[in-house]
PDB file of N, CA and C in Angstrom:
ATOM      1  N   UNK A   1     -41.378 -28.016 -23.705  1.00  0.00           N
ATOM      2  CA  UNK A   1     -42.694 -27.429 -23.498  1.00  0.00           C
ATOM      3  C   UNK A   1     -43.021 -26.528 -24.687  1.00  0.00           C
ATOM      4  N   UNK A   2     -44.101 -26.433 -24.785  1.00  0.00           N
ATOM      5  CA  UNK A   2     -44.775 -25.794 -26.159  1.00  0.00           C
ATOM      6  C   UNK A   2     -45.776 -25.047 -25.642  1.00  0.00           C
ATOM      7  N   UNK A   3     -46.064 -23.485 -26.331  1.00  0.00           N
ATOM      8  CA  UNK A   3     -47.141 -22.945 -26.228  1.00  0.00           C
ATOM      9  C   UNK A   3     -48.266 -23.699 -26.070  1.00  0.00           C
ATOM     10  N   UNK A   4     -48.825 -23.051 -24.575  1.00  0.00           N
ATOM     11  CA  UNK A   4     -50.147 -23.209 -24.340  1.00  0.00           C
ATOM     12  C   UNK A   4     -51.248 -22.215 -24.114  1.00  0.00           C
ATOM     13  N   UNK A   5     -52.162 -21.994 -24.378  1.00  0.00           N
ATOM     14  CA  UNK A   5     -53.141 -20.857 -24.453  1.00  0.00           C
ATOM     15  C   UNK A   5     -54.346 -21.485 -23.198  1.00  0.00           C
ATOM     16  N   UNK A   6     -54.282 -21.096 -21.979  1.00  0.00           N
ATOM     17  CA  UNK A   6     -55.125 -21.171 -20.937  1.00  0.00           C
ATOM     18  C   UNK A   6     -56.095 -20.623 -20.904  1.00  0.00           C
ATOM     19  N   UNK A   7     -56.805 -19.737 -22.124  1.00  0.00           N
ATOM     20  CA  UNK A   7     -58.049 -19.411 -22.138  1.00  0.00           C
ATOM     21  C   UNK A   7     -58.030 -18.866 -23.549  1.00  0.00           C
ATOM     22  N   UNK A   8     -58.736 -17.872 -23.339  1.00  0.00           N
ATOM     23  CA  UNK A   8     -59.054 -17.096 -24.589  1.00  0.00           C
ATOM     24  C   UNK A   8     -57.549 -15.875 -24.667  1.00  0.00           C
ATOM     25  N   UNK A   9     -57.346 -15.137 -23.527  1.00  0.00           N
ATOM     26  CA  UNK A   9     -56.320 -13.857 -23.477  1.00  0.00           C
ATOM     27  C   UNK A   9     -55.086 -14.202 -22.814  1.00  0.00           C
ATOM     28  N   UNK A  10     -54.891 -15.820 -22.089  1.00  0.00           N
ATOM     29  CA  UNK A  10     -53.722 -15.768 -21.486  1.00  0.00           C
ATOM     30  C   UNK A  10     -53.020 -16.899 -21.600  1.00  0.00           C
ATOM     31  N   UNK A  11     -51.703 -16.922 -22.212  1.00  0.00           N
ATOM     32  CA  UNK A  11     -51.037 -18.137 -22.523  1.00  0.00           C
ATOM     33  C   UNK A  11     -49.650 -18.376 -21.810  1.00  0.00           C
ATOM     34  N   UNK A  12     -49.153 -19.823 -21.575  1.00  0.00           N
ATOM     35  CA  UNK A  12     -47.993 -19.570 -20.947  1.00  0.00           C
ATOM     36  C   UNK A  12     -47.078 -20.178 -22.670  1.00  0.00           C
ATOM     37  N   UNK A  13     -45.695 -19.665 -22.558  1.00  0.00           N
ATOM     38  CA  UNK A  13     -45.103 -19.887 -23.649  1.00  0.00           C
ATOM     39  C   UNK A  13     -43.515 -19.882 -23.440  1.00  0.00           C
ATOM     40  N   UNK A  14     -42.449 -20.875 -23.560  1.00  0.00           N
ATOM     41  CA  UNK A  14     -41.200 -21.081 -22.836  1.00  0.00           C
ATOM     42  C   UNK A  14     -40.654 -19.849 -23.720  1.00  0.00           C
ATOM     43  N   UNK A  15     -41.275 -19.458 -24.940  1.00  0.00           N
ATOM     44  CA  UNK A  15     -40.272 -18.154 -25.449  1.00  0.00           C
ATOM     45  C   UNK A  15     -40.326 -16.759 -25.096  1.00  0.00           C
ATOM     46  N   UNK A  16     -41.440 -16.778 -24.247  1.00  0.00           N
ATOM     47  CA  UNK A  16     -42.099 -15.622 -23.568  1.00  0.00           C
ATOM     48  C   UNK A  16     -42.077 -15.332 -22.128  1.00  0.00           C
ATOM     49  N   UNK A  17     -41.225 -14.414 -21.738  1.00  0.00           N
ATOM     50  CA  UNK A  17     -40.500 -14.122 -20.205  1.00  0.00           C
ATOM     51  C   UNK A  17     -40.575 -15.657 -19.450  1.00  0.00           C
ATOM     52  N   UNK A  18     -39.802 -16.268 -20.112  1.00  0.00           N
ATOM     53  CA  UNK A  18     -39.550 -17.705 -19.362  1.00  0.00           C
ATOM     54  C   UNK A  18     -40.567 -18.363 -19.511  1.00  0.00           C
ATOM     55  N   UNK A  19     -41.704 -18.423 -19.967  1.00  0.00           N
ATOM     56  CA  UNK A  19     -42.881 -19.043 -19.830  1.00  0.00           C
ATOM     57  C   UNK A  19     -43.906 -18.952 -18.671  1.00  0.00           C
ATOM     58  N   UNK A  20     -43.096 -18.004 -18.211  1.00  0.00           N
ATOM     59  CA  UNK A  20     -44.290 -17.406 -17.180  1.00  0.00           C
ATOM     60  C   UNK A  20     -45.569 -17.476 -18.023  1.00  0.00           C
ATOM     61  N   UNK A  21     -46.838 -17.208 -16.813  1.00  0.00           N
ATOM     62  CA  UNK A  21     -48.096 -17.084 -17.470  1.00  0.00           C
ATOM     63  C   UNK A  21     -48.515 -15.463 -17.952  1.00  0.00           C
ATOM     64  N   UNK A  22     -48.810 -15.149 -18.960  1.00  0.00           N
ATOM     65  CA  UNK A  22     -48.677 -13.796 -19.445  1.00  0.00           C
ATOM     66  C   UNK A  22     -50.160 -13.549 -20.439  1.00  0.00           C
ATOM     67  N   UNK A  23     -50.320 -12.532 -20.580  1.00  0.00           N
ATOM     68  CA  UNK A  23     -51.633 -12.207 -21.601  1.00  0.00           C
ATOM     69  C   UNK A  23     -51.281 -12.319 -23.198  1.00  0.00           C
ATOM     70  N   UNK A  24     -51.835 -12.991 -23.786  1.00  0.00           N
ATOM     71  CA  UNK A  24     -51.797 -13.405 -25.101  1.00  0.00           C
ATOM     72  C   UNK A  24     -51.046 -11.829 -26.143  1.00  0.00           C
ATOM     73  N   UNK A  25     -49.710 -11.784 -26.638  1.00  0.00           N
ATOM     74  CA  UNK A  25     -49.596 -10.565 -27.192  1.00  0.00           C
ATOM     75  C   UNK A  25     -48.834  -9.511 -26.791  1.00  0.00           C
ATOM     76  N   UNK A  26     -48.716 -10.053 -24.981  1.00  0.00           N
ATOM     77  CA  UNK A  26     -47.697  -8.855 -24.673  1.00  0.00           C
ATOM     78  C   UNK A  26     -46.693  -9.631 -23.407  1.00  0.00           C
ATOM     79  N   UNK A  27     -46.390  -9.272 -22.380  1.00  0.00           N
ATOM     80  CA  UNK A  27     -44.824  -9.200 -21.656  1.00  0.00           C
ATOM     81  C   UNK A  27     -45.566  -8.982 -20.172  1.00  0.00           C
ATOM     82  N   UNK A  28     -46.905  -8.813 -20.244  1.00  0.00           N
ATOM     83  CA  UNK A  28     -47.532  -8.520 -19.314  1.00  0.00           C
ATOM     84  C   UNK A  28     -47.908  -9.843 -18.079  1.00  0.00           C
ATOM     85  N   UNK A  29     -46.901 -10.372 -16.785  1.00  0.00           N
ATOM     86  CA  UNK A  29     -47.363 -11.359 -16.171  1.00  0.00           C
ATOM     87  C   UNK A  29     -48.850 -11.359 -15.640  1.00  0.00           C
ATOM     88  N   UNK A  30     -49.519 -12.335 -15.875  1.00  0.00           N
ATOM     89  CA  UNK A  30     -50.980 -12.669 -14.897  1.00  0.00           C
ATOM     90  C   UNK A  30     -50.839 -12.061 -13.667  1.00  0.00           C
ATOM     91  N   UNK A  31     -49.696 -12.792 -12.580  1.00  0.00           N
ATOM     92  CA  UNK A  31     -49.737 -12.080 -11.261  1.00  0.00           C
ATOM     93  C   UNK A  31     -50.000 -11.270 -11.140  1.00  0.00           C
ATOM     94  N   UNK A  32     -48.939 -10.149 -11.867  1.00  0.00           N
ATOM     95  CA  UNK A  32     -48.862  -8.778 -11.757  1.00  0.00           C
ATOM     96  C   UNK A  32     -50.070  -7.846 -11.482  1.00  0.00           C
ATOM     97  N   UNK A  33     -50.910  -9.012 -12.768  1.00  0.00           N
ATOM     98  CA  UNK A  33     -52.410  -8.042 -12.810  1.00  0.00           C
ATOM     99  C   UNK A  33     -53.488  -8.086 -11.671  1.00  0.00           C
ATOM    100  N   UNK A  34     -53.044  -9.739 -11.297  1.00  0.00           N
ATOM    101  CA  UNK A  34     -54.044 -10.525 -10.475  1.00  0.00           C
ATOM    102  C   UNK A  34     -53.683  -9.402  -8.550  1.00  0.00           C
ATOM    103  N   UNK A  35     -52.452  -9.272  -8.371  1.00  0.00           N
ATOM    104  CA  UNK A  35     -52.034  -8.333  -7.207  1.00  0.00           C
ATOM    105  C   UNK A  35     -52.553  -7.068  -7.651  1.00  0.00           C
ATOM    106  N   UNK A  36     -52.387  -6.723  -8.372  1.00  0.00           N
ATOM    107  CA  UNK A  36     -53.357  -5.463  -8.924  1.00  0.00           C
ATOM    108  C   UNK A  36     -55.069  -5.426  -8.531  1.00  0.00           C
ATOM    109  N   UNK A  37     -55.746  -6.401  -8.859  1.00  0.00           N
ATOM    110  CA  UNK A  37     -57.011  -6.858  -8.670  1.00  0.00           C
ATOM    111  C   UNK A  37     -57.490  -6.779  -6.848  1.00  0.00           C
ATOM    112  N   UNK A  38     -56.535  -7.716  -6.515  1.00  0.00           N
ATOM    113  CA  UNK A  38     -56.724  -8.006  -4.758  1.00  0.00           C
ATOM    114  C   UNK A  38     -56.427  -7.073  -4.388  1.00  0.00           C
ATOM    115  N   UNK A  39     -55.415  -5.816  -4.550  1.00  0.00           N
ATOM    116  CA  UNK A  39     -55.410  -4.376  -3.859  1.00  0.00           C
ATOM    117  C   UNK A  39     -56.501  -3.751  -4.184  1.00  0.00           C
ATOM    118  N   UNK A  40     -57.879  -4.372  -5.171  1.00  0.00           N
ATOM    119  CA  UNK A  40     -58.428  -3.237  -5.526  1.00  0.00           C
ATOM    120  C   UNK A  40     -58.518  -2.185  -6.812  1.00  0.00           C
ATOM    121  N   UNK A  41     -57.482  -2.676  -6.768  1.00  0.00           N
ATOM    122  CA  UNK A  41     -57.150  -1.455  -7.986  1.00  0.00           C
ATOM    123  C   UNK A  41     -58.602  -1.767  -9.034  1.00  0.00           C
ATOM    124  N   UNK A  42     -59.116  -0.503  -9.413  1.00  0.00           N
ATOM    125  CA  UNK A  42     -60.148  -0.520 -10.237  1.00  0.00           C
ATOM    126  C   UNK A  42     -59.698  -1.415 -12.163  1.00  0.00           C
ATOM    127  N   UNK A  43     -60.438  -1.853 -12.329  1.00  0.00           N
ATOM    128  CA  UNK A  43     -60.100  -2.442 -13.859  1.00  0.00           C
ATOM    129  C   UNK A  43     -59.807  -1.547 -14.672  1.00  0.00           C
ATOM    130  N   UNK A  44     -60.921  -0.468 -15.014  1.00  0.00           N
ATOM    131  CA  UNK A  44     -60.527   0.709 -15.908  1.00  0.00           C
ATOM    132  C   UNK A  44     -58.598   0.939 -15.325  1.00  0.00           C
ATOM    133  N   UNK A  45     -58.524   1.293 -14.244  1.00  0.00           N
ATOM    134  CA  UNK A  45     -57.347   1.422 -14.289  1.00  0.00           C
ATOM    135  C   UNK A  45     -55.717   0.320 -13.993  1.00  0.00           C
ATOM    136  N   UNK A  46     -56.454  -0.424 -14.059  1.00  0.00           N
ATOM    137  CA  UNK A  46     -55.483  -1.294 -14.401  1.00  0.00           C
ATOM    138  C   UNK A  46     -55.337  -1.640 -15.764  1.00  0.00           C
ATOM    139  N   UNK A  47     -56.029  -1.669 -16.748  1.00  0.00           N
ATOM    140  CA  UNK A  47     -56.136  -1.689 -18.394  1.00  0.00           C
ATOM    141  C   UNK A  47     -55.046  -0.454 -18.686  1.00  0.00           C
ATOM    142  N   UNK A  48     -55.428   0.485 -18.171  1.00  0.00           N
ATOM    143  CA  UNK A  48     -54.553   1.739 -18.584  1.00  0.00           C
ATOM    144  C   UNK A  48     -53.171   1.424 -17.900  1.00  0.00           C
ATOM    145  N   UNK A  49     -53.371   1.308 -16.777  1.00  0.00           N
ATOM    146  CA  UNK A  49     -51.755   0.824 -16.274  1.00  0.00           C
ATOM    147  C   UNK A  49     -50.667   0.021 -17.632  1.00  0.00           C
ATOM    148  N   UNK A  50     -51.398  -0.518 -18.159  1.00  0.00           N
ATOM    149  CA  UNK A  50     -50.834  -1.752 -18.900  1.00  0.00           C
ATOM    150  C   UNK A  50     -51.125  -1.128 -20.660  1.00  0.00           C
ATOM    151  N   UNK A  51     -51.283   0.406 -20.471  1.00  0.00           N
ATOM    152  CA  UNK A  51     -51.198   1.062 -21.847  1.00  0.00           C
ATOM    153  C   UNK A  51     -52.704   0.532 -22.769  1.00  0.00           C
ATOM    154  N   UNK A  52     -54.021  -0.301 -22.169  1.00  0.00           N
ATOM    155  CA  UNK A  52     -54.975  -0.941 -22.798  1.00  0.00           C
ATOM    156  C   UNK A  52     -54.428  -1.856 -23.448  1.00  0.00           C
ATOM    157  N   UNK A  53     -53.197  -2.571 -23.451  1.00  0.00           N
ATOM    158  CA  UNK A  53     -53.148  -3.611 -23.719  1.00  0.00           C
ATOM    159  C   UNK A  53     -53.390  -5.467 -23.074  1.00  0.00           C
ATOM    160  N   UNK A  54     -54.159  -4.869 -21.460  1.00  0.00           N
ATOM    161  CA  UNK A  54     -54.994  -5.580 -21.378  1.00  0.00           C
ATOM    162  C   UNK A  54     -56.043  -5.301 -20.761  1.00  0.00           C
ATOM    163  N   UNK A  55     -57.266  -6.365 -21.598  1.00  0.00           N
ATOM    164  CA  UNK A  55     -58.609  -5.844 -21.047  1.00  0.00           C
ATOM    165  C   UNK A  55     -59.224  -6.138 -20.280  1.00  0.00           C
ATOM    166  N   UNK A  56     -60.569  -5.361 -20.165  1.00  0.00           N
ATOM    167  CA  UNK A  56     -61.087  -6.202 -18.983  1.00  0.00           C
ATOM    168  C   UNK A  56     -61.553  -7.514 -19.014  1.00  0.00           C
ATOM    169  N   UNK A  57     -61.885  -7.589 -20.295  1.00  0.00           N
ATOM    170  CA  UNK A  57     -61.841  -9.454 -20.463  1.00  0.00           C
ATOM    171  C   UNK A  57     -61.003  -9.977 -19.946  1.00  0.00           C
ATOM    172  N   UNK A  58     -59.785  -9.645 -19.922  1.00  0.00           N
ATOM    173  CA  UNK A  58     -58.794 -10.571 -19.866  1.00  0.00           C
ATOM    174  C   UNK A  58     -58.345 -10.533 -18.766  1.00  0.00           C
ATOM    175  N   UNK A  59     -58.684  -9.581 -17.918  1.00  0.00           N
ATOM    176  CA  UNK A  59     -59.202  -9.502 -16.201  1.00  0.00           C
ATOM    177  C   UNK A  59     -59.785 -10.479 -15.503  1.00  0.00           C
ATOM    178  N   UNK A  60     -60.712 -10.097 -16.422  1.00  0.00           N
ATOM    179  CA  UNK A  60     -61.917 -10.937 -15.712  1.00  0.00           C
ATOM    180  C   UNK A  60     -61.662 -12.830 -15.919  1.00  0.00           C
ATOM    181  N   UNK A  61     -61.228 -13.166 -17.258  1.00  0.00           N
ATOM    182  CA  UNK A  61     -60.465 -14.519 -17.386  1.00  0.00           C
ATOM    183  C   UNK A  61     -59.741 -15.013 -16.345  1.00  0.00           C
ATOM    184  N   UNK A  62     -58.573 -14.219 -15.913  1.00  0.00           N
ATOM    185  CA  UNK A  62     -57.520 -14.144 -14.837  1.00  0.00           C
ATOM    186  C   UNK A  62     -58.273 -14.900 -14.080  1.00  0.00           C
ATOM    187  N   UNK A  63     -58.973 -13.613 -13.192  1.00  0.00           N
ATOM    188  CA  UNK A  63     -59.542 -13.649 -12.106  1.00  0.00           C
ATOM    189  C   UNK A  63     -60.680 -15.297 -12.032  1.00  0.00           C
ATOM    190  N   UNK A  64     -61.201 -15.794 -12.861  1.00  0.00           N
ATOM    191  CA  UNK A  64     -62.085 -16.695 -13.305  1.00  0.00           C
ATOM    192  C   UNK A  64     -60.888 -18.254 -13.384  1.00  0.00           C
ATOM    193  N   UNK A  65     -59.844 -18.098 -14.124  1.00  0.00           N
ATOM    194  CA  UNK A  65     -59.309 -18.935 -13.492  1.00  0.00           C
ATOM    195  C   UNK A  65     -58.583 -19.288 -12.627  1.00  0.00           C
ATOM    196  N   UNK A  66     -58.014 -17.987 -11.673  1.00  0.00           N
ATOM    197  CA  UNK A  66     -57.320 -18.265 -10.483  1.00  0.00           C
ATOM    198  C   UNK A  66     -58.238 -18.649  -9.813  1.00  0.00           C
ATOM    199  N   UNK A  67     -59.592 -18.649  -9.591  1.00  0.00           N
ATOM    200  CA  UNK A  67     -60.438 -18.610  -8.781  1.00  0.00           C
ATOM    201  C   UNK A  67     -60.726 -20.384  -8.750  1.00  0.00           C
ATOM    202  N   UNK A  68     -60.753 -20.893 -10.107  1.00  0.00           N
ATOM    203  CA  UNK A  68     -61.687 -22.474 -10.296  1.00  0.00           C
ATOM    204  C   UNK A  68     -59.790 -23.021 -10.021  1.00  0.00           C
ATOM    205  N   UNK A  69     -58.676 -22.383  -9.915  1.00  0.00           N
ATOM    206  CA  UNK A  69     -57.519 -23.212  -9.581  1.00  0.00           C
ATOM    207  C   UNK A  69     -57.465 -23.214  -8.252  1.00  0.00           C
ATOM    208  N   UNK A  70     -57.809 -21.995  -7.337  1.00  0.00           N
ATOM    209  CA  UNK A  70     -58.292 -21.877  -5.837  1.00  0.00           C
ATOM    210  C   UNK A  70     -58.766 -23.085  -5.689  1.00  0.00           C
ATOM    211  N   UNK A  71     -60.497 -23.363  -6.108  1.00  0.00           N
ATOM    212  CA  UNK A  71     -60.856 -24.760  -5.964  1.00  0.00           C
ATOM    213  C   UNK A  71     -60.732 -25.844  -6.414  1.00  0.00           C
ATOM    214  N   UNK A  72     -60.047 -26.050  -7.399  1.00  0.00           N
ATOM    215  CA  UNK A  72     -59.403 -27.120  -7.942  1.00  0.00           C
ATOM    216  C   UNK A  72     -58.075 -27.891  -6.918  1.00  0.00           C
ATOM    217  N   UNK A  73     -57.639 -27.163  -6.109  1.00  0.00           N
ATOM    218  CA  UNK A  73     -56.780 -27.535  -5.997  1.00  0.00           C
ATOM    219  C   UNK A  73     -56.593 -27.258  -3.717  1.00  0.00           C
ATOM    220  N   UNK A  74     -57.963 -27.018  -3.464  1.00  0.00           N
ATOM    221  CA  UNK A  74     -58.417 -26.457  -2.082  1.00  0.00           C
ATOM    222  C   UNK A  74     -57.460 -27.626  -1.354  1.00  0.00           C
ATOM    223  N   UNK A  75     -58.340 -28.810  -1.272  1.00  0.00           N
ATOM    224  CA  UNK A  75     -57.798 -30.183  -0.706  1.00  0.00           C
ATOM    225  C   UNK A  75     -56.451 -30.075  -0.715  1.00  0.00           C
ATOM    226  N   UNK A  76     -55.909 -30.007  -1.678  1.00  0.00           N
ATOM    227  CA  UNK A  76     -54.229 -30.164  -1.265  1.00  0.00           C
ATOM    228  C   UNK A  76     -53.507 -29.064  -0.732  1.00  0.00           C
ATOM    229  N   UNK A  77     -53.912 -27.591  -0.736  1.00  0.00           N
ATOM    230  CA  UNK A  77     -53.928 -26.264  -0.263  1.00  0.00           C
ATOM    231  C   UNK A  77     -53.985 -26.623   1.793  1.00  0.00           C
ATOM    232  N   UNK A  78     -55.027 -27.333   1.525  1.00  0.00           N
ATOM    233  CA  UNK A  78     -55.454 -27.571   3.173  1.00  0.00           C
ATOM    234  C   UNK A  78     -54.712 -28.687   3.659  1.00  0.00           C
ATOM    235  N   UNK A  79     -54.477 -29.868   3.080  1.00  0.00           N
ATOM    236  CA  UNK A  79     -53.702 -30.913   3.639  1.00  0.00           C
ATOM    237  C   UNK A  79     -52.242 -30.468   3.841  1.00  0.00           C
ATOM    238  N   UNK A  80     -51.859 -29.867   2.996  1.00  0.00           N
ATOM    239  CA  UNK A  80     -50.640 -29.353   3.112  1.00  0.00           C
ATOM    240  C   UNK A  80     -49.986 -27.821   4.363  1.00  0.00           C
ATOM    241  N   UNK A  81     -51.153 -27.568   5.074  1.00  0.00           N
ATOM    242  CA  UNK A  81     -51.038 -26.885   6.555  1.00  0.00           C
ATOM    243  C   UNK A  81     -50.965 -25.460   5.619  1.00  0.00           C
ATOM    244  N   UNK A  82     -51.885 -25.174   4.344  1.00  0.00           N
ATOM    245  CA  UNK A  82     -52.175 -23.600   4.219  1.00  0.00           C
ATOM    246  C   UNK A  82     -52.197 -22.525   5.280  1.00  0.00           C
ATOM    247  N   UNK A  83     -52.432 -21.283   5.065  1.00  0.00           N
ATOM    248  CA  UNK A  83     -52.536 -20.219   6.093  1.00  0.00           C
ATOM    249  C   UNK A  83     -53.824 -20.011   5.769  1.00  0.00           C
ATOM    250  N   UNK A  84     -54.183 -19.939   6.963  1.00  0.00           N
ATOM    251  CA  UNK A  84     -55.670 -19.221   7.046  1.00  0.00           C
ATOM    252  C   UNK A  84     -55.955 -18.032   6.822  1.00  0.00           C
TER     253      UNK A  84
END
Protein backbone atom coordinates (compact mmCIF):
# COMPACT_ATOMS: atom_id res chain seq x y z
CA UNK A 1 0.00 0.00 0.00
CA UNK A 2 1.13 3.47 -0.86
CA UNK A 3 0.24 6.87 0.32
CA UNK A 4 -3.07 8.04 -0.26
CA UNK A 5 -4.37 11.58 0.25
CA UNK A 6 -8.38 11.37 0.83
CA UNK A 7 -8.88 14.93 0.40
CA UNK A 8 -7.16 18.00 0.62
CA UNK A 9 -5.91 17.66 4.80
CA UNK A 10 -6.25 13.93 5.35
CA UNK A 11 -4.22 11.04 4.15
CA UNK A 12 -3.89 7.45 5.07
CA UNK A 13 -0.10 6.33 4.76
CA UNK A 14 1.37 2.59 5.86
CA UNK A 15 4.46 4.77 7.29
CA UNK A 16 2.29 6.83 9.37
CA UNK A 17 0.82 5.33 12.79
CA UNK A 18 0.14 2.16 10.81
CA UNK A 19 -1.67 3.82 8.15
CA UNK A 20 -4.34 4.75 10.08
CA UNK A 21 -6.31 7.68 8.59
CA UNK A 22 -4.56 10.86 9.96
CA UNK A 23 -4.35 14.71 8.94
CA UNK A 24 -1.88 15.46 6.29
CA UNK A 25 1.53 16.50 8.43
CA UNK A 26 0.94 15.25 11.74
CA UNK A 27 0.20 11.89 14.10
CA UNK A 28 -3.15 13.25 14.60
CA UNK A 29 -5.98 10.17 13.95
CA UNK A 30 -9.34 11.36 12.01
CA UNK A 31 -11.38 9.44 14.71
CA UNK A 32 -9.95 11.05 17.40
CA UNK A 33 -11.10 14.35 15.98
CA UNK A 34 -14.30 13.04 14.47
CA UNK A 35 -15.35 11.72 18.56
CA UNK A 36 -14.31 15.06 19.42
CA UNK A 37 -16.90 16.62 16.92
CA UNK A 38 -20.01 14.19 17.99
CA UNK A 39 -19.36 15.15 21.78
CA UNK A 40 -19.64 18.58 20.61
CA UNK A 41 -16.66 19.75 21.37
CA UNK A 42 -16.51 23.26 19.77
CA UNK A 43 -13.92 23.47 16.59
CA UNK A 44 -12.05 26.50 17.89
CA UNK A 45 -11.34 24.11 20.54
CA UNK A 46 -10.58 21.21 19.17
CA UNK A 47 -7.87 22.98 16.71
CA UNK A 48 -6.24 24.06 19.94
CA UNK A 49 -6.55 20.67 21.50
CA UNK A 50 -4.35 19.49 18.65
CA UNK A 51 -1.78 22.62 19.29
CA UNK A 52 -3.59 24.36 15.70
CA UNK A 53 -2.20 21.84 13.96
CA UNK A 54 -5.46 20.99 12.76
CA UNK A 55 -7.90 23.18 11.20
CA UNK A 56 -11.06 23.86 10.85
CA UNK A 57 -10.85 22.97 7.31
CA UNK A 58 -9.70 19.96 8.01
CA UNK A 59 -12.67 19.46 10.40
CA UNK A 60 -14.89 20.26 8.37
CA UNK A 61 -13.28 17.72 5.42
CA UNK A 62 -13.49 14.93 8.15
CA UNK A 63 -16.77 15.55 8.97
CA UNK A 64 -17.81 15.91 4.97
CA UNK A 65 -16.38 12.71 4.32
CA UNK A 66 -17.47 10.57 7.09
CA UNK A 67 -20.72 11.84 6.31
CA UNK A 68 -20.88 10.93 2.08
CA UNK A 69 -19.09 7.33 3.60
CA UNK A 70 -22.30 7.21 6.07
CA UNK A 71 -24.17 7.26 2.70
CA UNK A 72 -22.13 5.60 0.55
CA UNK A 73 -22.18 2.78 2.25
CA UNK A 74 -26.07 3.03 4.24
CA UNK A 75 -27.39 -0.21 2.26
CA UNK A 76 -24.83 -2.44 3.51
CA UNK A 77 -24.82 -0.65 7.13
CA UNK A 78 -28.65 -1.75 7.10
CA UNK A 79 -28.51 -5.18 5.46
CA UNK A 80 -26.04 -6.12 7.71
CA UNK A 81 -28.60 -5.69 11.08
CA UNK A 82 -26.90 -1.98 12.05
CA UNK A 83 -28.05 -0.40 15.40
CA UNK A 84 -30.50 1.99 15.31
Amino acid sequence: MKRVALGRYIVVDPKICHGKVTFRGTRVFVSDVLEQVATGMDWDAISAEWNGSVSKAAIAEAVRLASEALFAYKDELVKDGARA
